[in-house]
Protein backbone atom coordinates (compact mmCIF):
# COMPACT_ATOMS: atom_id res chain seq x y z
CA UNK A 1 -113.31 41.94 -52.65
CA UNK A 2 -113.61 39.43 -49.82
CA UNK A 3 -115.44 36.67 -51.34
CA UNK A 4 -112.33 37.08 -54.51
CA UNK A 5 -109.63 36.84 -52.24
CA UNK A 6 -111.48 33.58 -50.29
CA UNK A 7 -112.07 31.93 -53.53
CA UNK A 8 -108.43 32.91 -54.93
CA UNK A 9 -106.83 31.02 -51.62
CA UNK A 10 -109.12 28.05 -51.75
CA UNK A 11 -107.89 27.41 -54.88
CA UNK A 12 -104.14 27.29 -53.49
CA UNK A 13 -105.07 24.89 -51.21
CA UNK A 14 -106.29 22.87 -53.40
CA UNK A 15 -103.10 23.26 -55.79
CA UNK A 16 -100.38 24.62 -53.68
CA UNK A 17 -97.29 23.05 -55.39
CA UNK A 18 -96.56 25.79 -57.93
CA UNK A 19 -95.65 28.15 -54.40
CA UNK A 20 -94.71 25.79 -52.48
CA UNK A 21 -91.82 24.27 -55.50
CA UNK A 22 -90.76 28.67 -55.90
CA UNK A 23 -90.06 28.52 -51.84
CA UNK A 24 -88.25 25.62 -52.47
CA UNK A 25 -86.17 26.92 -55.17
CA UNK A 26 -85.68 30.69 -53.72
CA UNK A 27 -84.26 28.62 -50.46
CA UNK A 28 -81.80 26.36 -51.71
CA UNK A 29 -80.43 28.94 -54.96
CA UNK A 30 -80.16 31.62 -52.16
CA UNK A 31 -78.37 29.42 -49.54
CA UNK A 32 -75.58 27.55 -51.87
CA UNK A 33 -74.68 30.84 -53.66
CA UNK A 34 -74.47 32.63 -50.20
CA UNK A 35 -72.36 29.97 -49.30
CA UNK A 36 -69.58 30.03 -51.72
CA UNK A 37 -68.17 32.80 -50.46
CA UNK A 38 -68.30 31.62 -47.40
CA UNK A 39 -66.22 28.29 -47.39
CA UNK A 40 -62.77 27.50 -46.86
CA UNK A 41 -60.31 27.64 -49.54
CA UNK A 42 -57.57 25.27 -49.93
CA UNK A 43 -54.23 26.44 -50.81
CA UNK A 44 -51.21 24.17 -51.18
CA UNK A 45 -47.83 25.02 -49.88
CA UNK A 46 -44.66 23.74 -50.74
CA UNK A 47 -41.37 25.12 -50.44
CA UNK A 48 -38.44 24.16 -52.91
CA UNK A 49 -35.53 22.60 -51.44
CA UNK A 50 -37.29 22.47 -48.07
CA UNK A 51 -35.68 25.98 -47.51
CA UNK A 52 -38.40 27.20 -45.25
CA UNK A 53 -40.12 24.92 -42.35
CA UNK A 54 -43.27 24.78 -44.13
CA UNK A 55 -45.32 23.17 -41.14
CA UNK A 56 -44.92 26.50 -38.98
CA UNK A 57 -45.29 28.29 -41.98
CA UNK A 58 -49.02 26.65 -42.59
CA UNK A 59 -49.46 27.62 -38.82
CA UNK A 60 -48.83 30.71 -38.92
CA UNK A 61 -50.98 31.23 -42.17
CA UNK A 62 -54.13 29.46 -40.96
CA UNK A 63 -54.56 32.24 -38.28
CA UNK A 64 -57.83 33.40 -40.80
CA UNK A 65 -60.63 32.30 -41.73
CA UNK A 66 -61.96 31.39 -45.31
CA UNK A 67 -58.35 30.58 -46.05
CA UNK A 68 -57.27 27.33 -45.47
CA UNK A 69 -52.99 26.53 -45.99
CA UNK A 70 -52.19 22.63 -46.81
CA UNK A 71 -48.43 21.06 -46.99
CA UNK A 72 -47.88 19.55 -50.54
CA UNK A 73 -45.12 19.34 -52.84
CA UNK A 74 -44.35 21.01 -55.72
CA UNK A 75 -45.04 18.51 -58.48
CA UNK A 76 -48.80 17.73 -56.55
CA UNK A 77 -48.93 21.81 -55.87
CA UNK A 78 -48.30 22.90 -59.54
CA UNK A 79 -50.62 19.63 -60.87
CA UNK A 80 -53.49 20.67 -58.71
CA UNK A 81 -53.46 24.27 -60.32
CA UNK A 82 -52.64 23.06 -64.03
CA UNK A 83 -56.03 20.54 -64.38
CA UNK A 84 -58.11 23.76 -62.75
CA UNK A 85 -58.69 21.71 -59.33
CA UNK A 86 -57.15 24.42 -57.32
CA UNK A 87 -56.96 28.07 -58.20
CA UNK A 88 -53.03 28.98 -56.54
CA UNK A 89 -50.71 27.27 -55.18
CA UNK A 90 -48.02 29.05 -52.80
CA UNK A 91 -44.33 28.35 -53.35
CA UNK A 92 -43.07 29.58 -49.80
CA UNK A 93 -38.83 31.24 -49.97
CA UNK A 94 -37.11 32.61 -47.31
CA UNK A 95 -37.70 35.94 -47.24
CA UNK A 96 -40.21 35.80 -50.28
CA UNK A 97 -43.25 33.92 -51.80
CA UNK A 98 -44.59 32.85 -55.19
CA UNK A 99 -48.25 32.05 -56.43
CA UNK A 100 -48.48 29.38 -58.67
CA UNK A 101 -51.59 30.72 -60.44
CA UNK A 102 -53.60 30.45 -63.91
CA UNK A 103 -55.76 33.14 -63.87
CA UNK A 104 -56.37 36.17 -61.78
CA UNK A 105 -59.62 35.85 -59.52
CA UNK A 106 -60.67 38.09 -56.46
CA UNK A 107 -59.10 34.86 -54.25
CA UNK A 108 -55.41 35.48 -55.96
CA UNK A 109 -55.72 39.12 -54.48
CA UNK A 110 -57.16 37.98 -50.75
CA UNK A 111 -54.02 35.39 -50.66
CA UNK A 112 -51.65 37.52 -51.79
CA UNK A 113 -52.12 40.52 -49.37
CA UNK A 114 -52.50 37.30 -46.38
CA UNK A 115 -49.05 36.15 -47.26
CA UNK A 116 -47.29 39.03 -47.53
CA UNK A 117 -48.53 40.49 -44.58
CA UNK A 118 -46.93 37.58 -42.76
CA UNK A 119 -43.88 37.60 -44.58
CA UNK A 120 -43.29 41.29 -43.91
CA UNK A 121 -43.83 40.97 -40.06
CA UNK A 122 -41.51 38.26 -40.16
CA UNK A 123 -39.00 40.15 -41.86
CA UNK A 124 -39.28 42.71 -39.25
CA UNK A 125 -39.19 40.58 -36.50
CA UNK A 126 -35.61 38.56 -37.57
CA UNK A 127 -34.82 42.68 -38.35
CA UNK A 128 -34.79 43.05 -34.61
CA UNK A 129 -33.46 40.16 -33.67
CA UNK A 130 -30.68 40.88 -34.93
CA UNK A 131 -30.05 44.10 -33.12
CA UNK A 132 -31.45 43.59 -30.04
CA UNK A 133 -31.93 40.93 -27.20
CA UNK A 134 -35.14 38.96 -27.93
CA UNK A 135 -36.58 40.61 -24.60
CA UNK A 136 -35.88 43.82 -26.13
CA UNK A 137 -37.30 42.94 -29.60
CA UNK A 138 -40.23 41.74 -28.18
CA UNK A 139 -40.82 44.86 -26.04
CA UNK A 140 -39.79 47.20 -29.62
CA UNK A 141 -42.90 44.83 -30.99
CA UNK A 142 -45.23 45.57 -28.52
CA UNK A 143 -44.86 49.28 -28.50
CA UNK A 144 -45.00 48.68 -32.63
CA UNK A 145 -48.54 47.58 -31.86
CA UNK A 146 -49.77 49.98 -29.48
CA UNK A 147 -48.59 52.72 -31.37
CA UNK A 148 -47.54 52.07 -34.88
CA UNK A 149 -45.30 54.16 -37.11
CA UNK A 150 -47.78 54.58 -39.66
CA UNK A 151 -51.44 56.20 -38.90
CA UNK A 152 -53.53 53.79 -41.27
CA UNK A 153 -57.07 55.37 -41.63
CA UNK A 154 -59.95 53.79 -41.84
CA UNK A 155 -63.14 54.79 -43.83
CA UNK A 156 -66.34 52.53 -43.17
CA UNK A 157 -68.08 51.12 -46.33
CA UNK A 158 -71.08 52.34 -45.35
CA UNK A 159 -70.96 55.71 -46.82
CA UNK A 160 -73.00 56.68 -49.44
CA UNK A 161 -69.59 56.50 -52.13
CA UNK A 162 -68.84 53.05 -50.75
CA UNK A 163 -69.31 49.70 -51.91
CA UNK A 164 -70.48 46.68 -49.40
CA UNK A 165 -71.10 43.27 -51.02
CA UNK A 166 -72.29 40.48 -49.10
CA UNK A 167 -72.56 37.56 -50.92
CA UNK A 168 -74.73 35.69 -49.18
CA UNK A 169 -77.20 38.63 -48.83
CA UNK A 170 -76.92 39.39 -52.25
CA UNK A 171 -77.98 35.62 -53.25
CA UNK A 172 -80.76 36.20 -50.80
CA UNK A 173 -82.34 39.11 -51.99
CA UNK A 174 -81.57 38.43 -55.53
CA UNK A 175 -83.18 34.75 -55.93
CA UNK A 176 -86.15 36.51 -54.02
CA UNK A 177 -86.71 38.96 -55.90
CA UNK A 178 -86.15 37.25 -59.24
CA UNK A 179 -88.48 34.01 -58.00
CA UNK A 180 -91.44 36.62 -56.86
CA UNK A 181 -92.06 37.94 -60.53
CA UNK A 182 -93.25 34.33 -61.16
CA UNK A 183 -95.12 33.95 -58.25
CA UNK A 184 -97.12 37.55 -58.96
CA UNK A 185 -97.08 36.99 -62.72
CA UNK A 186 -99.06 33.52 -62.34
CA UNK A 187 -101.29 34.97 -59.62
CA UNK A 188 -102.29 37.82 -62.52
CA UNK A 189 -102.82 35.25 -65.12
CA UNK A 190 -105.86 34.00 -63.18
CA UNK A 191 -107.88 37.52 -64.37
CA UNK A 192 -106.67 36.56 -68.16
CA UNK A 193 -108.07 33.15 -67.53
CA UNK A 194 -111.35 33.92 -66.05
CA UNK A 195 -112.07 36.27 -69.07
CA UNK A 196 -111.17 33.71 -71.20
CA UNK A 197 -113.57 31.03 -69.85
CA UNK A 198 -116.58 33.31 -68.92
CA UNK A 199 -116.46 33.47 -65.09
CA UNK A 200 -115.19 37.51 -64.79
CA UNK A 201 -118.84 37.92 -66.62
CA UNK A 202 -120.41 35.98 -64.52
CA UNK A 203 -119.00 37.42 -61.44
CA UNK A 204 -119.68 41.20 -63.16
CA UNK A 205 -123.83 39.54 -63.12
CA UNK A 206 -123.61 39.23 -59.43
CA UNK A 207 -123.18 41.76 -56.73
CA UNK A 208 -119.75 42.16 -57.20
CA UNK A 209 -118.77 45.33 -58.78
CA UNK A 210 -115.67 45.59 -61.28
CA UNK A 211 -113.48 46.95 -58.26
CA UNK A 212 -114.39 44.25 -56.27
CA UNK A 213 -112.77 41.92 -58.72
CA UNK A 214 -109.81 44.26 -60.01
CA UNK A 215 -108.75 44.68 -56.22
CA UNK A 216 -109.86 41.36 -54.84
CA UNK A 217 -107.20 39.64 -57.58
CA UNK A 218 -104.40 42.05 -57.43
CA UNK A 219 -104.43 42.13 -53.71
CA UNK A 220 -104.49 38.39 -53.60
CA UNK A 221 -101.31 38.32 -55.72
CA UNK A 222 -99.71 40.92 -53.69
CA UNK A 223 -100.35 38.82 -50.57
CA UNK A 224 -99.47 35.22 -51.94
CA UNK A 225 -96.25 37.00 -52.85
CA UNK A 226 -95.57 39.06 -49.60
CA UNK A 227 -96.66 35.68 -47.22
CA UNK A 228 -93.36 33.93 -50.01
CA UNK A 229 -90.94 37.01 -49.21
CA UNK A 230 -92.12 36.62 -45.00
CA UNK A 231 -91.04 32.81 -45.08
CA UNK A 232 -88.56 32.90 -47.38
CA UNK A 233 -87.07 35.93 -45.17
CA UNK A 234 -88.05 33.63 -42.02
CA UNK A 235 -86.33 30.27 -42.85
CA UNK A 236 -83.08 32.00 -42.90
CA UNK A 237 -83.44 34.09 -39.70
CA UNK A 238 -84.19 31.77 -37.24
CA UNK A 239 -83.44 28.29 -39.14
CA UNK A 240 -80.26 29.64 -40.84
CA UNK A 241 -78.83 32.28 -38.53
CA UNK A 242 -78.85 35.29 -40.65
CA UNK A 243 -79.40 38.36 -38.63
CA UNK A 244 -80.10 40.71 -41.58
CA UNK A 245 -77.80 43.02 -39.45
CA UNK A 246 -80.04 43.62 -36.71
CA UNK A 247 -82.86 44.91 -39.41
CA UNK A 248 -85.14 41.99 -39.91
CA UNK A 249 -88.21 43.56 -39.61
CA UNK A 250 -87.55 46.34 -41.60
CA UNK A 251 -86.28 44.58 -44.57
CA UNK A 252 -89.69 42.80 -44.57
CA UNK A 253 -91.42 46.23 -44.21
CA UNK A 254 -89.14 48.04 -47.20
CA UNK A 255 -89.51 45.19 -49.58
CA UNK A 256 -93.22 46.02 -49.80
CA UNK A 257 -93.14 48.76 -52.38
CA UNK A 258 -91.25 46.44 -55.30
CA UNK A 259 -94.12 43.84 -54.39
CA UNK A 260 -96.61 46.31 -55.47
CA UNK A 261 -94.88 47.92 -58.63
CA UNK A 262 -94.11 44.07 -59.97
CA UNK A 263 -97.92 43.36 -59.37
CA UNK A 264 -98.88 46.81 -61.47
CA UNK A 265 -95.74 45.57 -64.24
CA UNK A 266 -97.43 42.34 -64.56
CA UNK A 267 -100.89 44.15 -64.41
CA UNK A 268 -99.61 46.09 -67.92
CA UNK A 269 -98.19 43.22 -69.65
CA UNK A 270 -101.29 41.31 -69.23
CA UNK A 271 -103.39 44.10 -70.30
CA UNK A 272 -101.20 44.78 -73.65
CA UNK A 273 -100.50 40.75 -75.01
CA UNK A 274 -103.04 39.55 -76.91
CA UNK A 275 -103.81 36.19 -75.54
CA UNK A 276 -102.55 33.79 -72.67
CA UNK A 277 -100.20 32.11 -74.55
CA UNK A 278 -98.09 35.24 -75.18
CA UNK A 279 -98.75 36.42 -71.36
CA UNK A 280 -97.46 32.93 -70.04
CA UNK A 281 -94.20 33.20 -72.61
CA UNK A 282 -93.24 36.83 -71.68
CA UNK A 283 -93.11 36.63 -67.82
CA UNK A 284 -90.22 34.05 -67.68
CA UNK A 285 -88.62 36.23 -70.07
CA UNK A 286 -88.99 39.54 -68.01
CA UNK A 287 -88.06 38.05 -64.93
CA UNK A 288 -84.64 36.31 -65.92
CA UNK A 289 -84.19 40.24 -68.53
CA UNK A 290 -85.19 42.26 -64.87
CA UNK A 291 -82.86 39.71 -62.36
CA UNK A 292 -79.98 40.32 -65.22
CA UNK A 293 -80.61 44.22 -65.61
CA UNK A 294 -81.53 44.57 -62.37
CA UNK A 295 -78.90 42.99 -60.02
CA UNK A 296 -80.47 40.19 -59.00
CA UNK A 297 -77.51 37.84 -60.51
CA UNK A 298 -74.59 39.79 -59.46
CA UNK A 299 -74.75 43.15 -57.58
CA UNK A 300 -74.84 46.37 -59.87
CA UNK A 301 -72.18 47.91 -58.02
CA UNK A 302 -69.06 45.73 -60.01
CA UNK A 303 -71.51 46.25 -63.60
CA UNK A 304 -68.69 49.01 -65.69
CA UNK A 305 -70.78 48.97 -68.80
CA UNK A 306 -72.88 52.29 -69.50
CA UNK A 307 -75.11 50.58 -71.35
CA UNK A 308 -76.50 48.10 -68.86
CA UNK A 309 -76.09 50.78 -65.74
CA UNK A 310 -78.93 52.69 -68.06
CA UNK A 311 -81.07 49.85 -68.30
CA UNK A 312 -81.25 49.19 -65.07
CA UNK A 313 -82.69 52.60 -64.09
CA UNK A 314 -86.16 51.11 -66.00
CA UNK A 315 -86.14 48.17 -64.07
CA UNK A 316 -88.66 47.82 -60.40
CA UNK A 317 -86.84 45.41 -59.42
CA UNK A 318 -82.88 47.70 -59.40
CA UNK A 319 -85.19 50.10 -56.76
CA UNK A 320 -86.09 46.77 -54.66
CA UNK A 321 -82.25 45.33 -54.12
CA UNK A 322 -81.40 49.11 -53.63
CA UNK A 323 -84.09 49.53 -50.88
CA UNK A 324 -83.09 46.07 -49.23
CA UNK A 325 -79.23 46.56 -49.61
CA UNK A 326 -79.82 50.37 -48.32
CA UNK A 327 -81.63 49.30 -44.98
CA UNK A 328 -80.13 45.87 -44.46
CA UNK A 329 -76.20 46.76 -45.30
CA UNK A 330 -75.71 50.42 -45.50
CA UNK A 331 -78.46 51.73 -42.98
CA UNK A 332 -79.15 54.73 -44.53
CA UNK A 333 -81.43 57.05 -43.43
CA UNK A 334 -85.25 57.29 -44.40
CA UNK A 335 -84.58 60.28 -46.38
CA UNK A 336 -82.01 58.27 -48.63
CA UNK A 337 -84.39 55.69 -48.61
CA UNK A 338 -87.30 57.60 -50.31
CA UNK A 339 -86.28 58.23 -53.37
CA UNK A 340 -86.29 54.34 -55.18
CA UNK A 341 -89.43 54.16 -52.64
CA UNK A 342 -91.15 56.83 -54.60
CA UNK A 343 -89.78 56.07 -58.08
CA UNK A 344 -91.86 52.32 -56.87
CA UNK A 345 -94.83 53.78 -55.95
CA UNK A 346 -94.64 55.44 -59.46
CA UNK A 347 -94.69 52.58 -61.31
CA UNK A 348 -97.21 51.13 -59.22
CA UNK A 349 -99.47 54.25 -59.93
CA UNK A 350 -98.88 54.80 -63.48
CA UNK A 351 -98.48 50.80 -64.81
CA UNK A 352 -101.60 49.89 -62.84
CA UNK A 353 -103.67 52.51 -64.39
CA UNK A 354 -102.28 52.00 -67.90
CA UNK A 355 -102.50 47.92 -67.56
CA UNK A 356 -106.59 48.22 -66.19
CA UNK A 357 -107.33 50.83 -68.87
CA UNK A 358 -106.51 48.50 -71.37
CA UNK A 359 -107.91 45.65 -69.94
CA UNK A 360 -111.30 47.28 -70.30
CA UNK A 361 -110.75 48.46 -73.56
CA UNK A 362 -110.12 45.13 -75.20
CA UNK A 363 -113.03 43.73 -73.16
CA UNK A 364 -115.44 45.90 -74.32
């Protein structure tokens, strides 16, 4: 098994650029879809016949972040939204507000519940002025925030029924998980290739036993991709700042059992095609079918359609986001944990076997 896996890296060295071009590509996908969600939005504000002071209205607004208020007027405010180069506009009134909008996005629905939060505590606050002395509105207003009329509870999105999505994690582990079924897929054609050309007989002539080379290769692909998934993983840790929510090490621990059932998947498919040229057409197509199915290209938890939540119950790589988004964003327990971690380990087991079994059959 040694001598495979020596012989399997020097040949990296020698031509790295294939890995080295899918780190590339995992990094910079992973980092400019995290960061959409992440910049500021402009929204233009305007007020029709200048009825509110829009300049301490933009002040007041900008108290948030991802949310950024500009002062515009209505003819560059509605323009802006008609061509599609701004998604609302705000048309600011006295006591209420209007969105100047096209379409209905999640960002409609994050401004909307902004603004009218402000509106409504400045309703309440001109309420009071008007009864009271402004030292005795502003002591009614503190005692409003220590102790509010209404109880609002709160129920953290951690619980097993909730919902947590993280962009910029979900680009992360997506892109990674998507770009590693090429690496491993590539790193199993080598046994297809060898076969081809002569050298697997060659190698069966010497000392080395078939287990030496079945093991030597597949753990060489495993490796190649887990060394990808510990950089990758890496460069946005400590170069980028992501702090995986204190679970770093553990995401790089729990990420091992996809690693091994999409080395036993592409074990199978190379075992059942019947030359390289179909092998080398079907991985791109099951790794954009699996990211798609799986989650990789938008979390599974916003998918409605029966139909594709099915699907993705076939697919290794729906078990790998759950196991990263599990540890990383919900920290669930181990015992919550085990279950996609066993239905892995079952694919590894049973695709493995099946894909070497008829290997051997077609080669003899």
């Amino acid at each position: 098994m040694n001598t495979v896996l020596i012989g399997r890296f020097k040949q990296l060295r020698r031509s790295p650029w294939a890995v080295v071009v899918s780190l590339f590509l995992v990094i910079v996908f992973a980092y400019l879809m995290g960061k959409v969600d992440q910049t500021s939005t402009t929204i233009l504000v305007y007020s029709k016949g200048q009825q509110v002071n829009v300049t301490s209205l933009i002040h007041d607004l900008n108290q948030t972040q991802h949310l950024l208020f500009k002062e515009s007027n209505e003819n560059e405010a509605r323009d802006q939204v008609k061509e599609g180069k701004a998604e609302v506009a705000l048309e600011a009134g006295i006591n209420d507000f209007k969105l100047i909008l096209t379409s209905e996005t999640t960002l409609i629905e994050k401004v909307n519940q902004h603004v009218k939060a402000h509106y409504e505590q400045r309703i309440q606050t001109q309420s009071l002025a008007k009864q009271f002395t402004s030292k005795e509105a502003g002591m009614i207003n503190k005692k409003i925030e220590e102790a509010p009329i209404f109880k609002v509870n709160v129920e953290s999105m951690q619980k097993t029924e909730g919902i947590m999505l993280q962009e910029n994690m979900q680009a992360l582990f997506g892109f990674t998980l998507f770009f590693i079924i090429y690496t491993i897929g590539f790193s199993v054609l080598k046994i297809l290739q060898d076969r081809k050309i002569g050298v697997w007989d060659r190698l069966l002539i010497s000392r080395l036993s078939k287990v030496d080379l079945y093991t030597g290769n597949l753990v060489y692909s495993f490796l190649i991709a887990y060394v990808e998934v510990i950089v990758i993983f890496s460069t946005f840790h400590f170069g980028l700042g992501v702090d995986f929510n204190g679970r770093f090490v553990l995401s790089l621990l729990i990420v091992i059992p996809y690693l091994l059932a999409t080395v036993a998947l592409c074990m199978f498919l190379a075992g059942v095609v019947k030359s390289i040229a179909q092998y080398q057409v079907l991985i791109p197509l099951l790794a954009v079918s699996m990211a798609m199915i799986g989650g990789a290209y938008w979390p599974l938890e916003i998918v409605t359609s029966p139909v594709m939540l099915t699907l993705s119950k076939f697919v290794p790589l729906t078990y790998g986001m759950d196991l990263l988004k599990q540890v990383v964003l919900y920290d669930y327990a181990w015992q919550k944990i085990a279950y996609s971690s066993l239905l892995l380990c079952i694919i590894t087991v049973v695709l493995m076997a099946l894909g070497i079994n008829i290997l051997e059959k077609k080669h003899t």
